[in-house]
Protein backbone atom coordinates (compact mmCIF):
# COMPACT_ATOMS: atom_id res chain seq x y z
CA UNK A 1 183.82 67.24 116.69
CA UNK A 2 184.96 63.94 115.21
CA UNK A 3 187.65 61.60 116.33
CA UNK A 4 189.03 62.32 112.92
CA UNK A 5 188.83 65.86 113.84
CA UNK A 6 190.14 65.56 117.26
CA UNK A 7 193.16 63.38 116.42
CA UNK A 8 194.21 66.10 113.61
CA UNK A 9 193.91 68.36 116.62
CA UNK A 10 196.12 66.28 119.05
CA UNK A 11 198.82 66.59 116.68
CA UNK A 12 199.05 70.27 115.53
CA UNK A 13 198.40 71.32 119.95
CA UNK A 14 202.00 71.79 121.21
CA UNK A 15 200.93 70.56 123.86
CA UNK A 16 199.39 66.22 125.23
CA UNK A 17 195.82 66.71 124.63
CA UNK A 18 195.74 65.29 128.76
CA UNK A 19 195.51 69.08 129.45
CA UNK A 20 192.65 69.63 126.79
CA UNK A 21 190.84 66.79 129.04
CA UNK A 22 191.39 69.17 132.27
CA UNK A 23 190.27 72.10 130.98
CA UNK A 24 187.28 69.97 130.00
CA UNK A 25 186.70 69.01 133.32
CA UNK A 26 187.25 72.32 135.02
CA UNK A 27 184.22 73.50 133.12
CA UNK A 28 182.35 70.31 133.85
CA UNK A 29 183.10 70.22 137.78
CA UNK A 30 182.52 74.33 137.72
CA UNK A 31 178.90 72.91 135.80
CA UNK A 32 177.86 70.45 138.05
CA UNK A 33 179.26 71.14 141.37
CA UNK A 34 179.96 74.54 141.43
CA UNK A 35 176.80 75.77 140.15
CA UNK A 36 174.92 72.32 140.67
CA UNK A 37 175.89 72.55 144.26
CA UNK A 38 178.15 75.17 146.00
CA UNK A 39 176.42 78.33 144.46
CA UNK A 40 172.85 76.85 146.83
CA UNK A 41 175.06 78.20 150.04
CA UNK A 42 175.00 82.03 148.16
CA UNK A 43 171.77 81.42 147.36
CA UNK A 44 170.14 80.04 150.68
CA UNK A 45 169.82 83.21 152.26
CA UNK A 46 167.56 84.58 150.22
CA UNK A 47 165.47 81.32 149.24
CA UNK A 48 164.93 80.51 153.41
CA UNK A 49 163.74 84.22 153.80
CA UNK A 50 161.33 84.11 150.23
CA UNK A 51 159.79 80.46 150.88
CA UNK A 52 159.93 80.97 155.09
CA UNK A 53 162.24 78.41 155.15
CA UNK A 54 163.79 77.21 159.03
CA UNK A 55 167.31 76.02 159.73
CA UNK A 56 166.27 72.84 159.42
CA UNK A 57 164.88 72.64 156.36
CA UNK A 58 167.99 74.37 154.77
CA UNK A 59 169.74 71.98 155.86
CA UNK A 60 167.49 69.04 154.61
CA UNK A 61 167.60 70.70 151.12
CA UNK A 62 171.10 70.40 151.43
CA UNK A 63 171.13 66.69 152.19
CA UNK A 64 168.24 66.10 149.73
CA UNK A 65 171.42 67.16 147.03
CA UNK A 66 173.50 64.83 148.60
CA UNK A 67 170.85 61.98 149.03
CA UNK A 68 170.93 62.23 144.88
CA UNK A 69 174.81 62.41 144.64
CA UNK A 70 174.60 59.10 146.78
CA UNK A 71 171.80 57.36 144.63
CA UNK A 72 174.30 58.61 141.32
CA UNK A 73 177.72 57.24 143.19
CA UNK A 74 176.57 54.06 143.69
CA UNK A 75 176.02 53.29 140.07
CA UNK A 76 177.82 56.00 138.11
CA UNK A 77 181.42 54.10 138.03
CA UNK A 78 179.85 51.06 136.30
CA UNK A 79 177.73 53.32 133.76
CA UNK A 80 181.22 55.07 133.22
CA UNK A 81 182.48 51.49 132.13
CA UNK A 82 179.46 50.54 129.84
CA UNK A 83 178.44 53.77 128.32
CA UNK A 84 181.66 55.91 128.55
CA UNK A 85 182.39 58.97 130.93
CA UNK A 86 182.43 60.75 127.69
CA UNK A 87 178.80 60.37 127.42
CA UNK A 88 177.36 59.96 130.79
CA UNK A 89 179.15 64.04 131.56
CA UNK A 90 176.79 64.90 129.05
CA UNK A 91 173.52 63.60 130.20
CA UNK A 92 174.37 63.97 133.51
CA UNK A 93 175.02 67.70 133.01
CA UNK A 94 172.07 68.39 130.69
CA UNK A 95 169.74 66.73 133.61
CA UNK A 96 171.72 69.33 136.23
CA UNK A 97 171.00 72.28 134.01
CA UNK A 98 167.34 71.45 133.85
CA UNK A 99 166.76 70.68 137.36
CA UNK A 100 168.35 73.79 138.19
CA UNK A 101 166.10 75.51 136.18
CA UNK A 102 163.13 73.69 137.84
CA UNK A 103 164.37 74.95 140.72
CA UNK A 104 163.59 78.50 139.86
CA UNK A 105 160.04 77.31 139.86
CA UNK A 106 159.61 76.10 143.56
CA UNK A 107 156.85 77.64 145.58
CA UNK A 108 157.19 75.62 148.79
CA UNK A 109 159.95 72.69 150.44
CA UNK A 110 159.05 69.88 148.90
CA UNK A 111 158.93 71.25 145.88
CA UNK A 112 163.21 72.75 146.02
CA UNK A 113 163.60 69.76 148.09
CA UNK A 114 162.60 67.18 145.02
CA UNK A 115 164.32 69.39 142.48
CA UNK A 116 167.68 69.84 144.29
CA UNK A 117 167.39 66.09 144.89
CA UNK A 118 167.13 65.15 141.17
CA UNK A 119 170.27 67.68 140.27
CA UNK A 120 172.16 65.84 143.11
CA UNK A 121 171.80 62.55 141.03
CA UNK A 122 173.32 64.38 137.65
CA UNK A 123 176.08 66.33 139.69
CA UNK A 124 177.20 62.93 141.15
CA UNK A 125 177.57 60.65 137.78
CA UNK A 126 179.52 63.42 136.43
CA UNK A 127 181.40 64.44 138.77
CA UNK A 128 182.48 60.47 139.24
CA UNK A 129 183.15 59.95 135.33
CA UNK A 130 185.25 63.58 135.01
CA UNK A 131 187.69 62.37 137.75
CA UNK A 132 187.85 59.09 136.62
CA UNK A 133 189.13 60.24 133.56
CA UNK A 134 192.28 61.40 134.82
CA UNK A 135 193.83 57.81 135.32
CA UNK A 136 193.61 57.23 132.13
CA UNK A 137 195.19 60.60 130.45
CA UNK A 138 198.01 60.86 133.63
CA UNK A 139 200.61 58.83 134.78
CA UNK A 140 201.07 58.71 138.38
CA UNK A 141 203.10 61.37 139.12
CA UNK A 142 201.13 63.73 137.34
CA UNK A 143 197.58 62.83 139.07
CA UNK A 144 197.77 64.58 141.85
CA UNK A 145 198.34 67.73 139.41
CA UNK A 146 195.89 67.19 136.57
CA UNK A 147 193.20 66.25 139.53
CA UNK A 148 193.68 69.42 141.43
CA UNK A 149 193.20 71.26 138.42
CA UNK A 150 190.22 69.97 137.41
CA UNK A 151 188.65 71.12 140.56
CA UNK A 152 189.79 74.52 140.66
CA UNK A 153 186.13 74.56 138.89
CA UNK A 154 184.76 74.79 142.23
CA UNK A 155 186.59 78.11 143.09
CA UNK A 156 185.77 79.73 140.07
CA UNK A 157 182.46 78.77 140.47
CA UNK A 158 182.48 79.80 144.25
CA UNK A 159 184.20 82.84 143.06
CA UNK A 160 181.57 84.00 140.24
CA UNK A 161 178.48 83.31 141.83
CA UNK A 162 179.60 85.54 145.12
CA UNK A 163 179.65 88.86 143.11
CA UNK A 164 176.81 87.47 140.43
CA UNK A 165 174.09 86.21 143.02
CA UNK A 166 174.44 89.36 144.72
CA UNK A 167 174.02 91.28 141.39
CA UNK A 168 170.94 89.36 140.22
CA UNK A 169 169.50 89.79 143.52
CA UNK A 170 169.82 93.72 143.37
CA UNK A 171 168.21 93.76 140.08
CA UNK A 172 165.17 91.99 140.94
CA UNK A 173 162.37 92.07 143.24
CA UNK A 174 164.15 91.68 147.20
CA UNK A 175 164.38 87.42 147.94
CA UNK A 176 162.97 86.56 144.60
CA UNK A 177 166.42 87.14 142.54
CA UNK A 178 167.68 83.31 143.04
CA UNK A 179 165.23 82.45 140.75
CA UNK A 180 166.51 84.24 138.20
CA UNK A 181 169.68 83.37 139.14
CA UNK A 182 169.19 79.84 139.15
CA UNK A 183 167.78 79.85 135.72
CA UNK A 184 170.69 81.44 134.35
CA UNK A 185 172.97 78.86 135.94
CA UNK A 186 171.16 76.09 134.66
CA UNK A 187 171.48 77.44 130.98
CA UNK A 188 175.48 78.04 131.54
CA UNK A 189 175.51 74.28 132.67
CA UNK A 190 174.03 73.11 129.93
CA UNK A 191 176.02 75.26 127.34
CA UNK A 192 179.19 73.85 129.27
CA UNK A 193 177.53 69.80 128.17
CA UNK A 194 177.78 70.32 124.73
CA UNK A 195 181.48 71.55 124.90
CA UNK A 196 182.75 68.94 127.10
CA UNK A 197 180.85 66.17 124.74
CA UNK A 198 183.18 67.83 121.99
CA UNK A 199 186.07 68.20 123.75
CA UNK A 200 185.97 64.85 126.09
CA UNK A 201 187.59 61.51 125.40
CA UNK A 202 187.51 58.05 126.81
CA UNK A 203 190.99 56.85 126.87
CA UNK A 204 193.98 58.41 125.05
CA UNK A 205 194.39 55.40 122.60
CA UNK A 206 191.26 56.24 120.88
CA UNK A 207 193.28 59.37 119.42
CA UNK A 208 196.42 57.08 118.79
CA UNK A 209 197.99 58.89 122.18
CA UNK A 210 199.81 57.50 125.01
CA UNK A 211 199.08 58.92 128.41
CA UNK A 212 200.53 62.32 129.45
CA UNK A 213 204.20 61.53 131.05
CA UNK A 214 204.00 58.44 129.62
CA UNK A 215 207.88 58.88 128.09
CA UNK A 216 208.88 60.34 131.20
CA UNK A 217 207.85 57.58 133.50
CA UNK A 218 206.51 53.63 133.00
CA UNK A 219 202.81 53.50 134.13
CA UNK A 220 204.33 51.61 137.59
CA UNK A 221 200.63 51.98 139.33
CA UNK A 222 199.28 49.11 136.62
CA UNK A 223 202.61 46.82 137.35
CA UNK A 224 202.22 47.38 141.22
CA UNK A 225 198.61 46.09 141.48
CA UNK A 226 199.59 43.07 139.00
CA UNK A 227 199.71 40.95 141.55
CA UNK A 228 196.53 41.69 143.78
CA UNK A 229 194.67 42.08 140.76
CA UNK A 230 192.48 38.80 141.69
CA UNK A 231 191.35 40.58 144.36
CA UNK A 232 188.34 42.37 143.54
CA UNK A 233 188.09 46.35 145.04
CA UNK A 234 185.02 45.48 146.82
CA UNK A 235 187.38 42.70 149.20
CA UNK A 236 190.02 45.50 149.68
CA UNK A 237 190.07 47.03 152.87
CA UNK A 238 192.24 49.91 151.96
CA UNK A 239 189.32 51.01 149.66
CA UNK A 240 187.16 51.38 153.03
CA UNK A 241 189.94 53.04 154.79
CA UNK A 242 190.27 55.75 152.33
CA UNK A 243 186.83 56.13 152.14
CA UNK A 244 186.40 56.71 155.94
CA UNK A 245 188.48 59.55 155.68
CA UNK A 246 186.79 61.67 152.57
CA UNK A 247 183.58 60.65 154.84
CA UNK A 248 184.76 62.79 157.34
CA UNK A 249 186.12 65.38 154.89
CA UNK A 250 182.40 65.44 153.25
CA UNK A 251 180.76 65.58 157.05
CA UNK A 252 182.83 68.80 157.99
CA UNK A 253 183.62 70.64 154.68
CA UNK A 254 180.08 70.68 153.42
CA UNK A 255 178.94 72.33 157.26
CA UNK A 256 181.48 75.10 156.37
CA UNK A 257 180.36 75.56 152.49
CA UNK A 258 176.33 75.49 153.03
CA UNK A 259 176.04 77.58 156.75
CA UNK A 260 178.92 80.02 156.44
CA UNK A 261 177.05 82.61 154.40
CA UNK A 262 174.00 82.41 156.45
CA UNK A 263 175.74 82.37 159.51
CA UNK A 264 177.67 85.35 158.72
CA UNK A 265 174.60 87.33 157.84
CA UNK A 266 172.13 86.53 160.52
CA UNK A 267 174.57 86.26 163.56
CA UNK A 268 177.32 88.73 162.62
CA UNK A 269 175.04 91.01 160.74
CA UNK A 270 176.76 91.10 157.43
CA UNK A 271 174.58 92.54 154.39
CA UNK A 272 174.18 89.78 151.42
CA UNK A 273 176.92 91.56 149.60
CA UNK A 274 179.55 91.68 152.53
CA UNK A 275 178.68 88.04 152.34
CA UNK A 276 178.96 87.54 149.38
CA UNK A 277 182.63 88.99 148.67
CA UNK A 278 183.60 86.25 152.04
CA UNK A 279 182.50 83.99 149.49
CA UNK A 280 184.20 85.44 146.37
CA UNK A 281 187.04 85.05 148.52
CA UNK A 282 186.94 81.26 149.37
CA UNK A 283 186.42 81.02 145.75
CA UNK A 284 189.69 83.01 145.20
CA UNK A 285 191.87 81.60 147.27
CA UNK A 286 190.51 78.08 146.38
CA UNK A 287 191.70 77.95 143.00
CA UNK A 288 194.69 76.57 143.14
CA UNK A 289 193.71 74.68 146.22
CA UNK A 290 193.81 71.43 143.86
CA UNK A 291 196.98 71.92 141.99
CA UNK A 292 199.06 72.96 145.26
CA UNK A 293 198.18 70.28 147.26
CA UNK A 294 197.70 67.57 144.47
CA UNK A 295 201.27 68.47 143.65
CA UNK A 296 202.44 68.65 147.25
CA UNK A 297 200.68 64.71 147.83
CA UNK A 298 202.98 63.68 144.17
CA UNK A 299 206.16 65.07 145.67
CA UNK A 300 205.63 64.36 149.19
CA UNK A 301 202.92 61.44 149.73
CA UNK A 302 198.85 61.16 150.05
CA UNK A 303 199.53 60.57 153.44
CA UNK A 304 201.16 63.96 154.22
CA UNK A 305 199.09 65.97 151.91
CA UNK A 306 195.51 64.61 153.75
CA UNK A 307 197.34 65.57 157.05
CA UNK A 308 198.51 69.46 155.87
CA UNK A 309 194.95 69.89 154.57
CA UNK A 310 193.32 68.62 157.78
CA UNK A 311 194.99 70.78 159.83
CA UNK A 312 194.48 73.51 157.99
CA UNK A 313 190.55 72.85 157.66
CA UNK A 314 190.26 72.04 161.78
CA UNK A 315 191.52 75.24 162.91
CA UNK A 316 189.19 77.02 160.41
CA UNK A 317 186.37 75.84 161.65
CA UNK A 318 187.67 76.38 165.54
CA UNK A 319 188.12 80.17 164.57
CA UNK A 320 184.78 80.57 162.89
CA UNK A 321 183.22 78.64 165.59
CA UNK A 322 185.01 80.59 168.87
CA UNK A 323 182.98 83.69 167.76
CA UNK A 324 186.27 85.71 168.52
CA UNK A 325 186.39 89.33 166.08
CA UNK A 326 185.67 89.62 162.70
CA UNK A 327 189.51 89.35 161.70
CA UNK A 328 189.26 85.94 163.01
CA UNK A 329 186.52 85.02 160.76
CA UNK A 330 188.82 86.22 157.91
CA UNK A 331 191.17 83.96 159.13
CA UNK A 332 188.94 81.17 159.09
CA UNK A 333 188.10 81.98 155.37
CA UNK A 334 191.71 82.44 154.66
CA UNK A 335 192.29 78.85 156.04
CA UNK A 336 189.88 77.20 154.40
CA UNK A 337 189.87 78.72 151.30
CA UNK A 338 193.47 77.61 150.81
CA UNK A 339 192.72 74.41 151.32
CA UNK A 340 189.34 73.92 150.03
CA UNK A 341 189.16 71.40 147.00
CA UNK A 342 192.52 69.70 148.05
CA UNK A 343 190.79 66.29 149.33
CA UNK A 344 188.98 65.27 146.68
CA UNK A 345 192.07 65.74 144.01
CA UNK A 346 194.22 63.67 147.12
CA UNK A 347 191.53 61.42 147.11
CA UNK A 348 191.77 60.39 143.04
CA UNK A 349 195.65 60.21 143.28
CA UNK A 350 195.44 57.94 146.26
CA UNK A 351 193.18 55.57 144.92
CA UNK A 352 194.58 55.52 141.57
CA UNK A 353 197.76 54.50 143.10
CA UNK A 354 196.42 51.43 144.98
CA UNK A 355 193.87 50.17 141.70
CA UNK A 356 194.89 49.58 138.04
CA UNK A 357 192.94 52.43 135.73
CA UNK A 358 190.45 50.86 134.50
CA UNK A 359 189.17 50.15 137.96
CA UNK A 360 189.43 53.63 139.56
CA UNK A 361 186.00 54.71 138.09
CA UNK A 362 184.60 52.29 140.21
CA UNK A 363 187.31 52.42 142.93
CA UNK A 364 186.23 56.16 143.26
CA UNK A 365 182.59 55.48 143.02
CA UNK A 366 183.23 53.39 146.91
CA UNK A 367 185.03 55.80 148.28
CA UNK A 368 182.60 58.61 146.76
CA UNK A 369 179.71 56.77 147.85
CA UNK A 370 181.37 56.80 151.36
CA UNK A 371 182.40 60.80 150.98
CA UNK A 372 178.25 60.97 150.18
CA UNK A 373 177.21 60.19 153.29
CA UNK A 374 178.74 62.55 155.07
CA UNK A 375 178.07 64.75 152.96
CA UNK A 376 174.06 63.82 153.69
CA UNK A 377 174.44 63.93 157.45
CA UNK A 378 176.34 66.89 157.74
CA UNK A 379 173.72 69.92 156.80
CA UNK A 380 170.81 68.07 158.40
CA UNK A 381 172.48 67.34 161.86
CA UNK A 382 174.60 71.09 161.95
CA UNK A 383 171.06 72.85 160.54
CA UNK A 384 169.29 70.86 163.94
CA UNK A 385 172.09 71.85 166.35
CA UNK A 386 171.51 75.27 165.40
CA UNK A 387 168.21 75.20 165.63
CA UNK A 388 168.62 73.93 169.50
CA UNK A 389 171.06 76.30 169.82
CA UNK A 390 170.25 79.42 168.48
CA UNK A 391 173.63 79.48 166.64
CA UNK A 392 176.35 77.56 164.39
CA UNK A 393 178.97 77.69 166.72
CA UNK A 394 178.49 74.32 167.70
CA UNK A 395 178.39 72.99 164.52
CA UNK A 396 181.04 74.17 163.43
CA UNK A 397 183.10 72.80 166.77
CA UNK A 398 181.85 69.68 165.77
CA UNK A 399 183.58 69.65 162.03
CA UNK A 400 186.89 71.15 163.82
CA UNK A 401 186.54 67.58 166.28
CA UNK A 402 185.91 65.60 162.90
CA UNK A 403 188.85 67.42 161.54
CA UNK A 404 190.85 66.41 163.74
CA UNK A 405 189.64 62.44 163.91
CA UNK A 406 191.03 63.23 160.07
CA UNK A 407 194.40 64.19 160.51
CA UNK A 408 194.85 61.20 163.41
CA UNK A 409 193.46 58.56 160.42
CA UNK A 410 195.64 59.77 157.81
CA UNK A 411 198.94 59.31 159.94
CA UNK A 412 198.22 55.74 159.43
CA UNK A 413 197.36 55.52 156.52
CA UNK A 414 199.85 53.01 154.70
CA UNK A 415 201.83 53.46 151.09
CA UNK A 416 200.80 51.45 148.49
């Protein structure tokens, strides 16, 4: 669709086209993290028992993801400058849909290992570029909100592929119905490219719009950093603060999202689809995970909205970890599913608040970068405790202890 086209459309809407950019994104975070990444923890079951897979090695293929998220994150804000996030969602996306579909094709680890590697690069420069996005269409009291929309695409995503994974599985040959799966996927994700490459724009002024609550409220975030704007991001420790704590969000969280359906099935003795409707469920209740909280950290501060979410995510993984009756364990899902995607939509609206918006692409690049690498260690160090151990319960202690190390971090964390 032209700009022409698009600007026509801006018009007749009765509503900013700002929201038209979040629905975009929902489908592009559902595309490249939801299916790019989240749907592996349905699917890991049945891929460790068809390719003989160990503990370890799940959780290697797990960090192999993340290792390409990190390699993406580390350039993906200034390709986001130079080429557009317009554009770079859409290559990034068509490169996740045909890794995925790769995927399908692996007859051994090194093989899924590479491939879930490579998607990990496309799922990161998207992912980076759709968020980014949102200081440009928002004004600052409405980030929080249009962030935490955009990734309830990770609970629909969460909460599709529990009852479809499942499904595909029954229909074909027993452990062999993730390929199919998987190849499906891949050809939703790219589908979902070519409508966000419609849909997408840069910057509001290239339709002749102002950003959303733009009459309601002066853009104060650009005034506020006027005067530190010499300062490059790189020099600002705040940057490295924030980023500390979405490290330990992506060290814990990602424990909970890749072992919980394996764990549930080979130590409580759950069938796949028992399992998989826990998961439908985090996907559920995960939603609106985004736009609760997001709103919650515009009315009430970044600082209290990281510590509510903590909190929340510490004492699920104590409950899942204490191995106390199954209602427990739904209380662990309930907890976490809540609460789910609420850091990363914090996480936007906090650094948008301390950067003017044409820096936050690269602003959230650091921070992501930083988020990456716990997200890398996680899965291969929780995989290798359980391996010692013979279960996840430590593990998951370990993410309620980093949980906690959260909450004490974002007490301090200062206002802009």
């Amino acid at each position: 669709m032209s700009i022409k086209s698009i600007n026509n459309l801006s018009h007749k809407i009765p509503f900013h086209y700002g929201w038209i950019i979040v629905f975009s994104g929902i489908l592009g975070i559902l595309a490249c993290l939801g299916f790019g990444r989240f749907a592996f923890g349905m699917l890991l079951p049945s891929i460790g028992e068809s390719l003989n897979l160990t503990y370890s090695q799940m959780g290697f293929i797990s960090t192999g993801n993340f290792i390409g998220y990190l390699i993406s994150v580390l350039v993906s804000g200034l390709w986001a400058i130079r080429i557009g996030a317009r554009k770079l969602v859409f290559v990034s996306l068509i490169s996740v849909g045909f890794t995925m579909i790769l995927s399908s094709m692996a007859e051994n680890f090194l093989h899924l290992l590479m491939m879930c590697t490579l998607t990990g690069i496309g799922s990161g420069a998207s992912n980076v570029a759709i968020m980014s996005l949102v200081s440009s269409w928002f004004t600052k009291k409405l980030r929080g909100l249009a962030a935490g929309l955009i990734v309830t695409g990770n609970g629909f995503a969460i909460l599709f592929s529990g009852k479809f994974i499942p499904f595909i599985n029954e229909l074909s040959e027993p452990f062999q119905g993730w390929r199919l799966a998987w190849v499906i996927l891949g050809l939703i994700v790219i589908l979902i490219a070519f409508i966000c490459f419609v849909f997408l724009r840069n910057k509001p002024d290239e339709i002749g719009l102002k950003s959303a609550g733009f009459k309601a409220e002066k853009d104060l975030n650009n005034t506020a950093v006027e005067k530190t704007k010499e300062q490059g991001i790189y020099k600002r420790w705040i940057i490295y603060y924030i980023g500390i704590i979405y490290f330990l969000y992506g060290y814990t969280y990602v424990i909970y999202i890749t072992f919980i359906v394996t764990a549930v099935i080979n130590e409580r003795g759950f069938s796949e689809i028992m399992a998989g409707n826990l998961w439908s469920i985090i996907g559920f209740l995960s939603i609106m995970s985004g736009p609760v909280f997001g709103s919650i950290s515009d009315k009430y501060g970044r600082r209290a909205g990281l510590i509510i979410v903590f909190v929340f995510q510490m004492f699920a993984y104590l409950l899942i970890a204490s191995e106390l009756p199954d209602v427990f364990l739904y209380l662990s899902i309930g907890l976490f599913g809540l609460v789910a995607w609420s850091i990363p939509s914090i996480m936007l609206a906090t650094v948008s608040d301390y950067v003017k918006s044409d820096k936050v692409a690269a602003a959230f690049g650091i921070i992501t970068f930083i988020f990456t690498i716990g997200q890398i260690m996680g899965p291969t160090v929780a995989g290798t405790l359980a391996e010692l151990s013979g279960s996840f319960s430590s593990s998951f202690y370990m993410a309620a202890a980093l949980a906690g190390l959260a909450v004490i971090l974002s007490t301090f964390l200062k206002k802009p």
